[in-house]
Protein backbone atom coordinates (compact mmCIF):
# COMPACT_ATOMS: atom_id res chain seq x y z
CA UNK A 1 3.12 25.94 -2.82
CA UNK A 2 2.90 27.72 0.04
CA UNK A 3 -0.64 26.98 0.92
CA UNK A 4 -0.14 23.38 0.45
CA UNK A 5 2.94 23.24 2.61
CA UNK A 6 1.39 25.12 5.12
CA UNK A 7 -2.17 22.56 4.95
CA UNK A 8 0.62 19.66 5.38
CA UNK A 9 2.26 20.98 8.67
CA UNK A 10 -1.34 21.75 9.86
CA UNK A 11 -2.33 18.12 9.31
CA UNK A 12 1.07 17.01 10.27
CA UNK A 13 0.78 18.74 13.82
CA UNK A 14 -2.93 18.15 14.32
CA UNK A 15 -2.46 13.75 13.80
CA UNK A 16 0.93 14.15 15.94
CA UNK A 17 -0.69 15.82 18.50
CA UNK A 18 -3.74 13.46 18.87
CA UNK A 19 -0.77 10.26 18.73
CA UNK A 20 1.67 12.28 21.54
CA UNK A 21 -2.19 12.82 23.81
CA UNK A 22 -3.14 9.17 23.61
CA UNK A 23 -6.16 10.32 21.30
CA UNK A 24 -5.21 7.61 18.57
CA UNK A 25 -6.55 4.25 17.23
CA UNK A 26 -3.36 2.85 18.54
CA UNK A 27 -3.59 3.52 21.83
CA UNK A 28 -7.71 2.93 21.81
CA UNK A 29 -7.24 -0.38 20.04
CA UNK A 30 -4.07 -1.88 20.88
CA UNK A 31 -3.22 0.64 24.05
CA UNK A 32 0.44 1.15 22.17
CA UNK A 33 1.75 4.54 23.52
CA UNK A 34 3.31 7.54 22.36
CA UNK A 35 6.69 6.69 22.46
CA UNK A 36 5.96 3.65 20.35
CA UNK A 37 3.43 4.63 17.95
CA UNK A 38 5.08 7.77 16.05
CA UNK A 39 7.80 6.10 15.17
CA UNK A 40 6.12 3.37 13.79
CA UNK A 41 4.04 5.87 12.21
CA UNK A 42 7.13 7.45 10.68
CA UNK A 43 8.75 4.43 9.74
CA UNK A 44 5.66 2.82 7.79
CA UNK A 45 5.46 6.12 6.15
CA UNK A 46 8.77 6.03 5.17
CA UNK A 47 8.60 2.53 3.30
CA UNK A 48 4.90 3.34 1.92
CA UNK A 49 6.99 6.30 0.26
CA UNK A 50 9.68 3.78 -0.83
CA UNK A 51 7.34 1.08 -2.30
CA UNK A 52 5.68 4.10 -4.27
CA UNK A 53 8.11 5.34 -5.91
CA UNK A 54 9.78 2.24 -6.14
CA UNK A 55 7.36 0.84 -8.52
CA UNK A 56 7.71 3.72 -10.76
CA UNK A 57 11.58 3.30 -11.08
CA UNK A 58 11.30 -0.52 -11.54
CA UNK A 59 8.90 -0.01 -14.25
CA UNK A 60 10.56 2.98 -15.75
CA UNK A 61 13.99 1.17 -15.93
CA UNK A 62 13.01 -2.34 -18.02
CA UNK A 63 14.13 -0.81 -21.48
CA UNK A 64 17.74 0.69 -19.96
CA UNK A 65 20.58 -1.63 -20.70
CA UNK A 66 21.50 -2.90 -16.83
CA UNK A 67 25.50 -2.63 -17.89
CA UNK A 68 25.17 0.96 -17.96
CA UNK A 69 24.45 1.14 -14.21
CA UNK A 70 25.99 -1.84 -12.79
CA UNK A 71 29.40 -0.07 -11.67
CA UNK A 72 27.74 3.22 -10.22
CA UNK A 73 24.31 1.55 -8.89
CA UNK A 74 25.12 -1.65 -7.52
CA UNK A 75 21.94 -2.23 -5.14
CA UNK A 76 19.16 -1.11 -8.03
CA UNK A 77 21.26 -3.61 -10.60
CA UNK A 78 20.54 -6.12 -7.59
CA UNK A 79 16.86 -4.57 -7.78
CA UNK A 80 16.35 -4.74 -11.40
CA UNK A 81 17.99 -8.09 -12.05
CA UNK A 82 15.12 -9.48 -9.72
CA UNK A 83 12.07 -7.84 -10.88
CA UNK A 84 12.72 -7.94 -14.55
CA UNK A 85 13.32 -11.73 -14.64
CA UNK A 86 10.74 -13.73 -15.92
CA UNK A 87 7.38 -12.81 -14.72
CA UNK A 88 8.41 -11.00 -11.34
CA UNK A 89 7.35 -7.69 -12.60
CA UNK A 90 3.90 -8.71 -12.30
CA UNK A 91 4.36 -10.09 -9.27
CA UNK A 92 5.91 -7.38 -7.49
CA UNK A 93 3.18 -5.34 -8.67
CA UNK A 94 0.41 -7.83 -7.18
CA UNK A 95 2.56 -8.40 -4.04
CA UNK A 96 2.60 -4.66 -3.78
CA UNK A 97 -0.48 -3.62 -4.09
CA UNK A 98 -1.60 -5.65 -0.81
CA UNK A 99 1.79 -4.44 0.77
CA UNK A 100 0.67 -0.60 0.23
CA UNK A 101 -3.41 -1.71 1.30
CA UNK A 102 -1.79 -3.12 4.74
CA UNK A 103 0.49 -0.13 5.47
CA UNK A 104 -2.24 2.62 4.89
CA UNK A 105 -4.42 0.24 7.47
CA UNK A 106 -1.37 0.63 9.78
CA UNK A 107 -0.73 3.96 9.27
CA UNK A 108 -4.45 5.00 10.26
CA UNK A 109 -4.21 2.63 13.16
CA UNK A 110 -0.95 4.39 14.27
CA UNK A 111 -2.22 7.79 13.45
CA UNK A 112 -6.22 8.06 13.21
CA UNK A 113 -8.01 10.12 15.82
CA UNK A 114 -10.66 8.70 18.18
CA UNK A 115 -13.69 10.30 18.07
CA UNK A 116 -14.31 12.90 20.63
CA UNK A 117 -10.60 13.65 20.31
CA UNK A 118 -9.79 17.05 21.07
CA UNK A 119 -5.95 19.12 20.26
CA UNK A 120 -4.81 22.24 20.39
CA UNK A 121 -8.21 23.73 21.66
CA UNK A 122 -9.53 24.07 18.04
CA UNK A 123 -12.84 24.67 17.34
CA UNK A 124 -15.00 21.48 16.96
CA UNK A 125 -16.15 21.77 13.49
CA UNK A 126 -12.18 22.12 12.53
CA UNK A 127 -11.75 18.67 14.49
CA UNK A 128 -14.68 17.45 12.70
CA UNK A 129 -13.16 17.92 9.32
CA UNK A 130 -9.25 17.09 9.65
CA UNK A 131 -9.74 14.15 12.56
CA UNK A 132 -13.24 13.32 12.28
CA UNK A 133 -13.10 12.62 9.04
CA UNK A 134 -9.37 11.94 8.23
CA UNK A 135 -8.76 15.05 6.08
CA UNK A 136 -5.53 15.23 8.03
CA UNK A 137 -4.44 11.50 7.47
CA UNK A 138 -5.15 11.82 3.91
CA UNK A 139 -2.86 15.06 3.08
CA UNK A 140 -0.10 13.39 5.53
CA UNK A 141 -0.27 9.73 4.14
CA UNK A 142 -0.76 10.97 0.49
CA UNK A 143 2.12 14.42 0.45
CA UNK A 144 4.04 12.04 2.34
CA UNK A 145 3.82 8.46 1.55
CA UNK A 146 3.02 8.92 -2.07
CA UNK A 147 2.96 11.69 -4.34
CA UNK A 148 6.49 13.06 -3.13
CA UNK A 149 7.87 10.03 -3.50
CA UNK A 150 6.45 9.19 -6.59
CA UNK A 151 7.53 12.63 -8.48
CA UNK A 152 11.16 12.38 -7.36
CA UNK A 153 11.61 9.00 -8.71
CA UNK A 154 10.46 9.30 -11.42
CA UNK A 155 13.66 11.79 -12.19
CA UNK A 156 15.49 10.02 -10.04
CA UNK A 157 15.07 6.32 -10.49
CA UNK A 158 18.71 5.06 -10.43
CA UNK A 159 19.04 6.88 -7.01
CA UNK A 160 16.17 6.16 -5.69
CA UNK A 161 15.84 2.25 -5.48
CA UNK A 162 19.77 2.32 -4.61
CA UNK A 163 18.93 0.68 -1.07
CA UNK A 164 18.29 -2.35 0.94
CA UNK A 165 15.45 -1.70 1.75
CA UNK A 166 13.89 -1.07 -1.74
CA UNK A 167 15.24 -4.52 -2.43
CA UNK A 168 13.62 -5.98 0.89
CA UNK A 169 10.56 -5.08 -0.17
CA UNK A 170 10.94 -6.27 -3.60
CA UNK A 171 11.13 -9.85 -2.04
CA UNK A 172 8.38 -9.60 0.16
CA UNK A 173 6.42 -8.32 -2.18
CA UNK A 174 6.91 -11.56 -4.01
CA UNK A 175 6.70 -13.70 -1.31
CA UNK A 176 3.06 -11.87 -0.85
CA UNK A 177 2.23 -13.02 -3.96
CA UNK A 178 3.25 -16.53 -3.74
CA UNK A 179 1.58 -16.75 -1.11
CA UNK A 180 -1.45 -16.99 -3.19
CA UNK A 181 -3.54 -14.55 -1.36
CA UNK A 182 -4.22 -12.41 -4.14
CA UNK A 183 -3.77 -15.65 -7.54
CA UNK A 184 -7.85 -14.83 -7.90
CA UNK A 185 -6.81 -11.74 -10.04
CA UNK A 186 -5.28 -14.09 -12.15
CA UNK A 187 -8.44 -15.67 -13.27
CA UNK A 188 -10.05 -12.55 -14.13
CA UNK A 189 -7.06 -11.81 -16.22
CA UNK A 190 -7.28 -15.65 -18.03
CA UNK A 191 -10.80 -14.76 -18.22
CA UNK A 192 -10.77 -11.45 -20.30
CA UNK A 193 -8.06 -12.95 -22.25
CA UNK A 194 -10.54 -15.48 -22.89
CA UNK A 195 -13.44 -12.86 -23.49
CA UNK A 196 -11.29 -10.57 -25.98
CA UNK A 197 -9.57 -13.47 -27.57
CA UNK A 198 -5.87 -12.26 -26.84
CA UNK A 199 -2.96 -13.80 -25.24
CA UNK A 200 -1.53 -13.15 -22.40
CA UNK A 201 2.11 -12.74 -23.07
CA UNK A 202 4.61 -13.81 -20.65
CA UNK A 203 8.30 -14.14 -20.28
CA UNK A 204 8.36 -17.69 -19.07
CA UNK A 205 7.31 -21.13 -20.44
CA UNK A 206 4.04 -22.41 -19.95
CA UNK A 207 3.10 -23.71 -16.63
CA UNK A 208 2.89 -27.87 -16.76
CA UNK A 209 2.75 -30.88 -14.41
CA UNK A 210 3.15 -29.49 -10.32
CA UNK A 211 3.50 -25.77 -11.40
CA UNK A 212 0.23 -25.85 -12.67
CA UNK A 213 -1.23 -27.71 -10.06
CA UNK A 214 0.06 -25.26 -7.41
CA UNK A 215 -0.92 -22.42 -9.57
CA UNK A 216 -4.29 -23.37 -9.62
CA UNK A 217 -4.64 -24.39 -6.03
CA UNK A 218 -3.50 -21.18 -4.96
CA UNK A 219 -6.03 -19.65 -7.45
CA UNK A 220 -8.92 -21.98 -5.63
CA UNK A 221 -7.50 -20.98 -2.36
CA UNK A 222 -7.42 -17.03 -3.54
CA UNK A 223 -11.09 -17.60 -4.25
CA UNK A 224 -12.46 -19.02 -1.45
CA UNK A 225 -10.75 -16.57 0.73
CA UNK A 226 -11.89 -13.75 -1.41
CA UNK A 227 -15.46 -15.76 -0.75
CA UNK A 228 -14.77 -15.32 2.38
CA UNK A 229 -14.15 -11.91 3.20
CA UNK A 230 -17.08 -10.81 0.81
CA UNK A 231 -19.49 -12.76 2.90
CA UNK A 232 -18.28 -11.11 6.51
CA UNK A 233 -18.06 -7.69 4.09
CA UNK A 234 -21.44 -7.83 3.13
CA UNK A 235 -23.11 -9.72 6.45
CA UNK A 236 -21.32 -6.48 8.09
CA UNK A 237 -22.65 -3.73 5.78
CA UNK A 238 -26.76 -5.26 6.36
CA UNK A 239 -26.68 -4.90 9.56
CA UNK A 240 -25.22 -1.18 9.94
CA UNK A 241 -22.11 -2.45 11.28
CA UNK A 242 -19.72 0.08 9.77
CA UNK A 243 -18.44 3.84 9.46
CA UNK A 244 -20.66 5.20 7.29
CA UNK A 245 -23.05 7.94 8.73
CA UNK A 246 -26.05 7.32 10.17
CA UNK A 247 -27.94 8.55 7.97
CA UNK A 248 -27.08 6.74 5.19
CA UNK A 249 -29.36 3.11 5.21
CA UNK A 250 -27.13 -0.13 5.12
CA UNK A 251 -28.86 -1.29 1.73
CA UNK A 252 -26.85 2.38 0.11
């Protein structure tokens, strides 16, 4: 425990540091100072923890009777009423998922060092390892804005999605996924329903006239974005135009 904690308050000080001396992506990128980027830092922390551990207690909660906690637990009744109706459950947990990839993007933006940076006169090779190549990030974002989160509600579901904001992010979660962004996933799942010759069980009656059409527009939209983003991904990664090491040949 103790070597952990102290590992997190190393990382902790070393990322703040690099934020407070302008040594961030932030500031590089979007020249967003200080004062601006560590709260935002905090803040988007703060929700990644919530929509962790938030997805545990929504899951965790479907077989409990809702009458039992709609007196003491207003909020997560409001929380649970939403997510467990129909299908939503499995679109929060779409809607989510590109939720958590855009606030780890943020968070790394708000809090990953530029190379060259420099804190606390530490040696180079200790720079190297916890800003060069995010070591610190990953405990902070990870001790943080997941696993902490994550344990507690588990014990603590009732309690822990008793908030506003849990329930905020419930609906945009769902409005993520309506958007259609992500509706290729649900060809792969038709598909290996298809492949194993199961059913995919759902809470809701078949899809027919304009709700199929719009289902499967979105899904053709979903794939040609998804087309999209492979081609830039991949026209990127052949010509050496990433992260990766220099050593390492763009065809690896």
């Amino acid at each position: 425990y103790l070597y952990s904690l102290l590992l997190l308050g190393f990382s902790t000080a070393l990322v703040f540091e690099a934020i407070i001396t302008n040594q961030n992506a932030a500031f590089a990128d979007w020249n967003l100072p200080a004062a601006a980027a560590l709260p935002i830092l905090c803040v988007l922390l703060l929700w990644l923890a919530l929509i962790e551990g938030g997805q545990g207690a929504l899951v965790g909660l479907q077989p409990t009777p809702k009458d039992q906690y709609a007196q003491s637990h207003p909020i997560t009744l409001k929380c649970t009423t939403l997510s467990h109706a129909g299908d939503n459950m499995e679109r929060f947990i779409c809607g989510r998922q590109f939720l958590v990839v855009l606030l780890i993007f943020l968070i790394n933006t708000m809090g990953g060092a530029v190379g060259g940076a420099q804190v606390f006169n530490m040696a180079p090779w200790v720079i190297q390892i916890f800003l060069g190549q995010a070591v610190a990030m990953i405990l902070l974002t990870v001790n943080i804005g997941q696993l902490t989160a994550q344990v507690n509600a588990a014990d603590c579901m009732l309690d822990f999605i008793n908030n506003h904001a849990m329930l905020a992010s419930i609906y945009i979660s769902l409005a993520i996924e309506a958007s259609g962004l992500l509706h290729s996933v649900y060809l792969v799942q038709i598909a290996f329903a298809k492949i194993t010759g199961k059913t995919i069980e759902s809470n809701e009656p078949p899809r027919t006239g304009v709700t199929q059409a719009l289902f499967w527009g979105r899904v053709v939209m979903s794939l040609g974005i998804l087309a999209f983003a492979l081609a830039v991904q991949l026209d990127a990664l052949f010509k050496g135009w990433t992260n990766m090491w220099a050593a390492v040949p763009a065809g690896a």
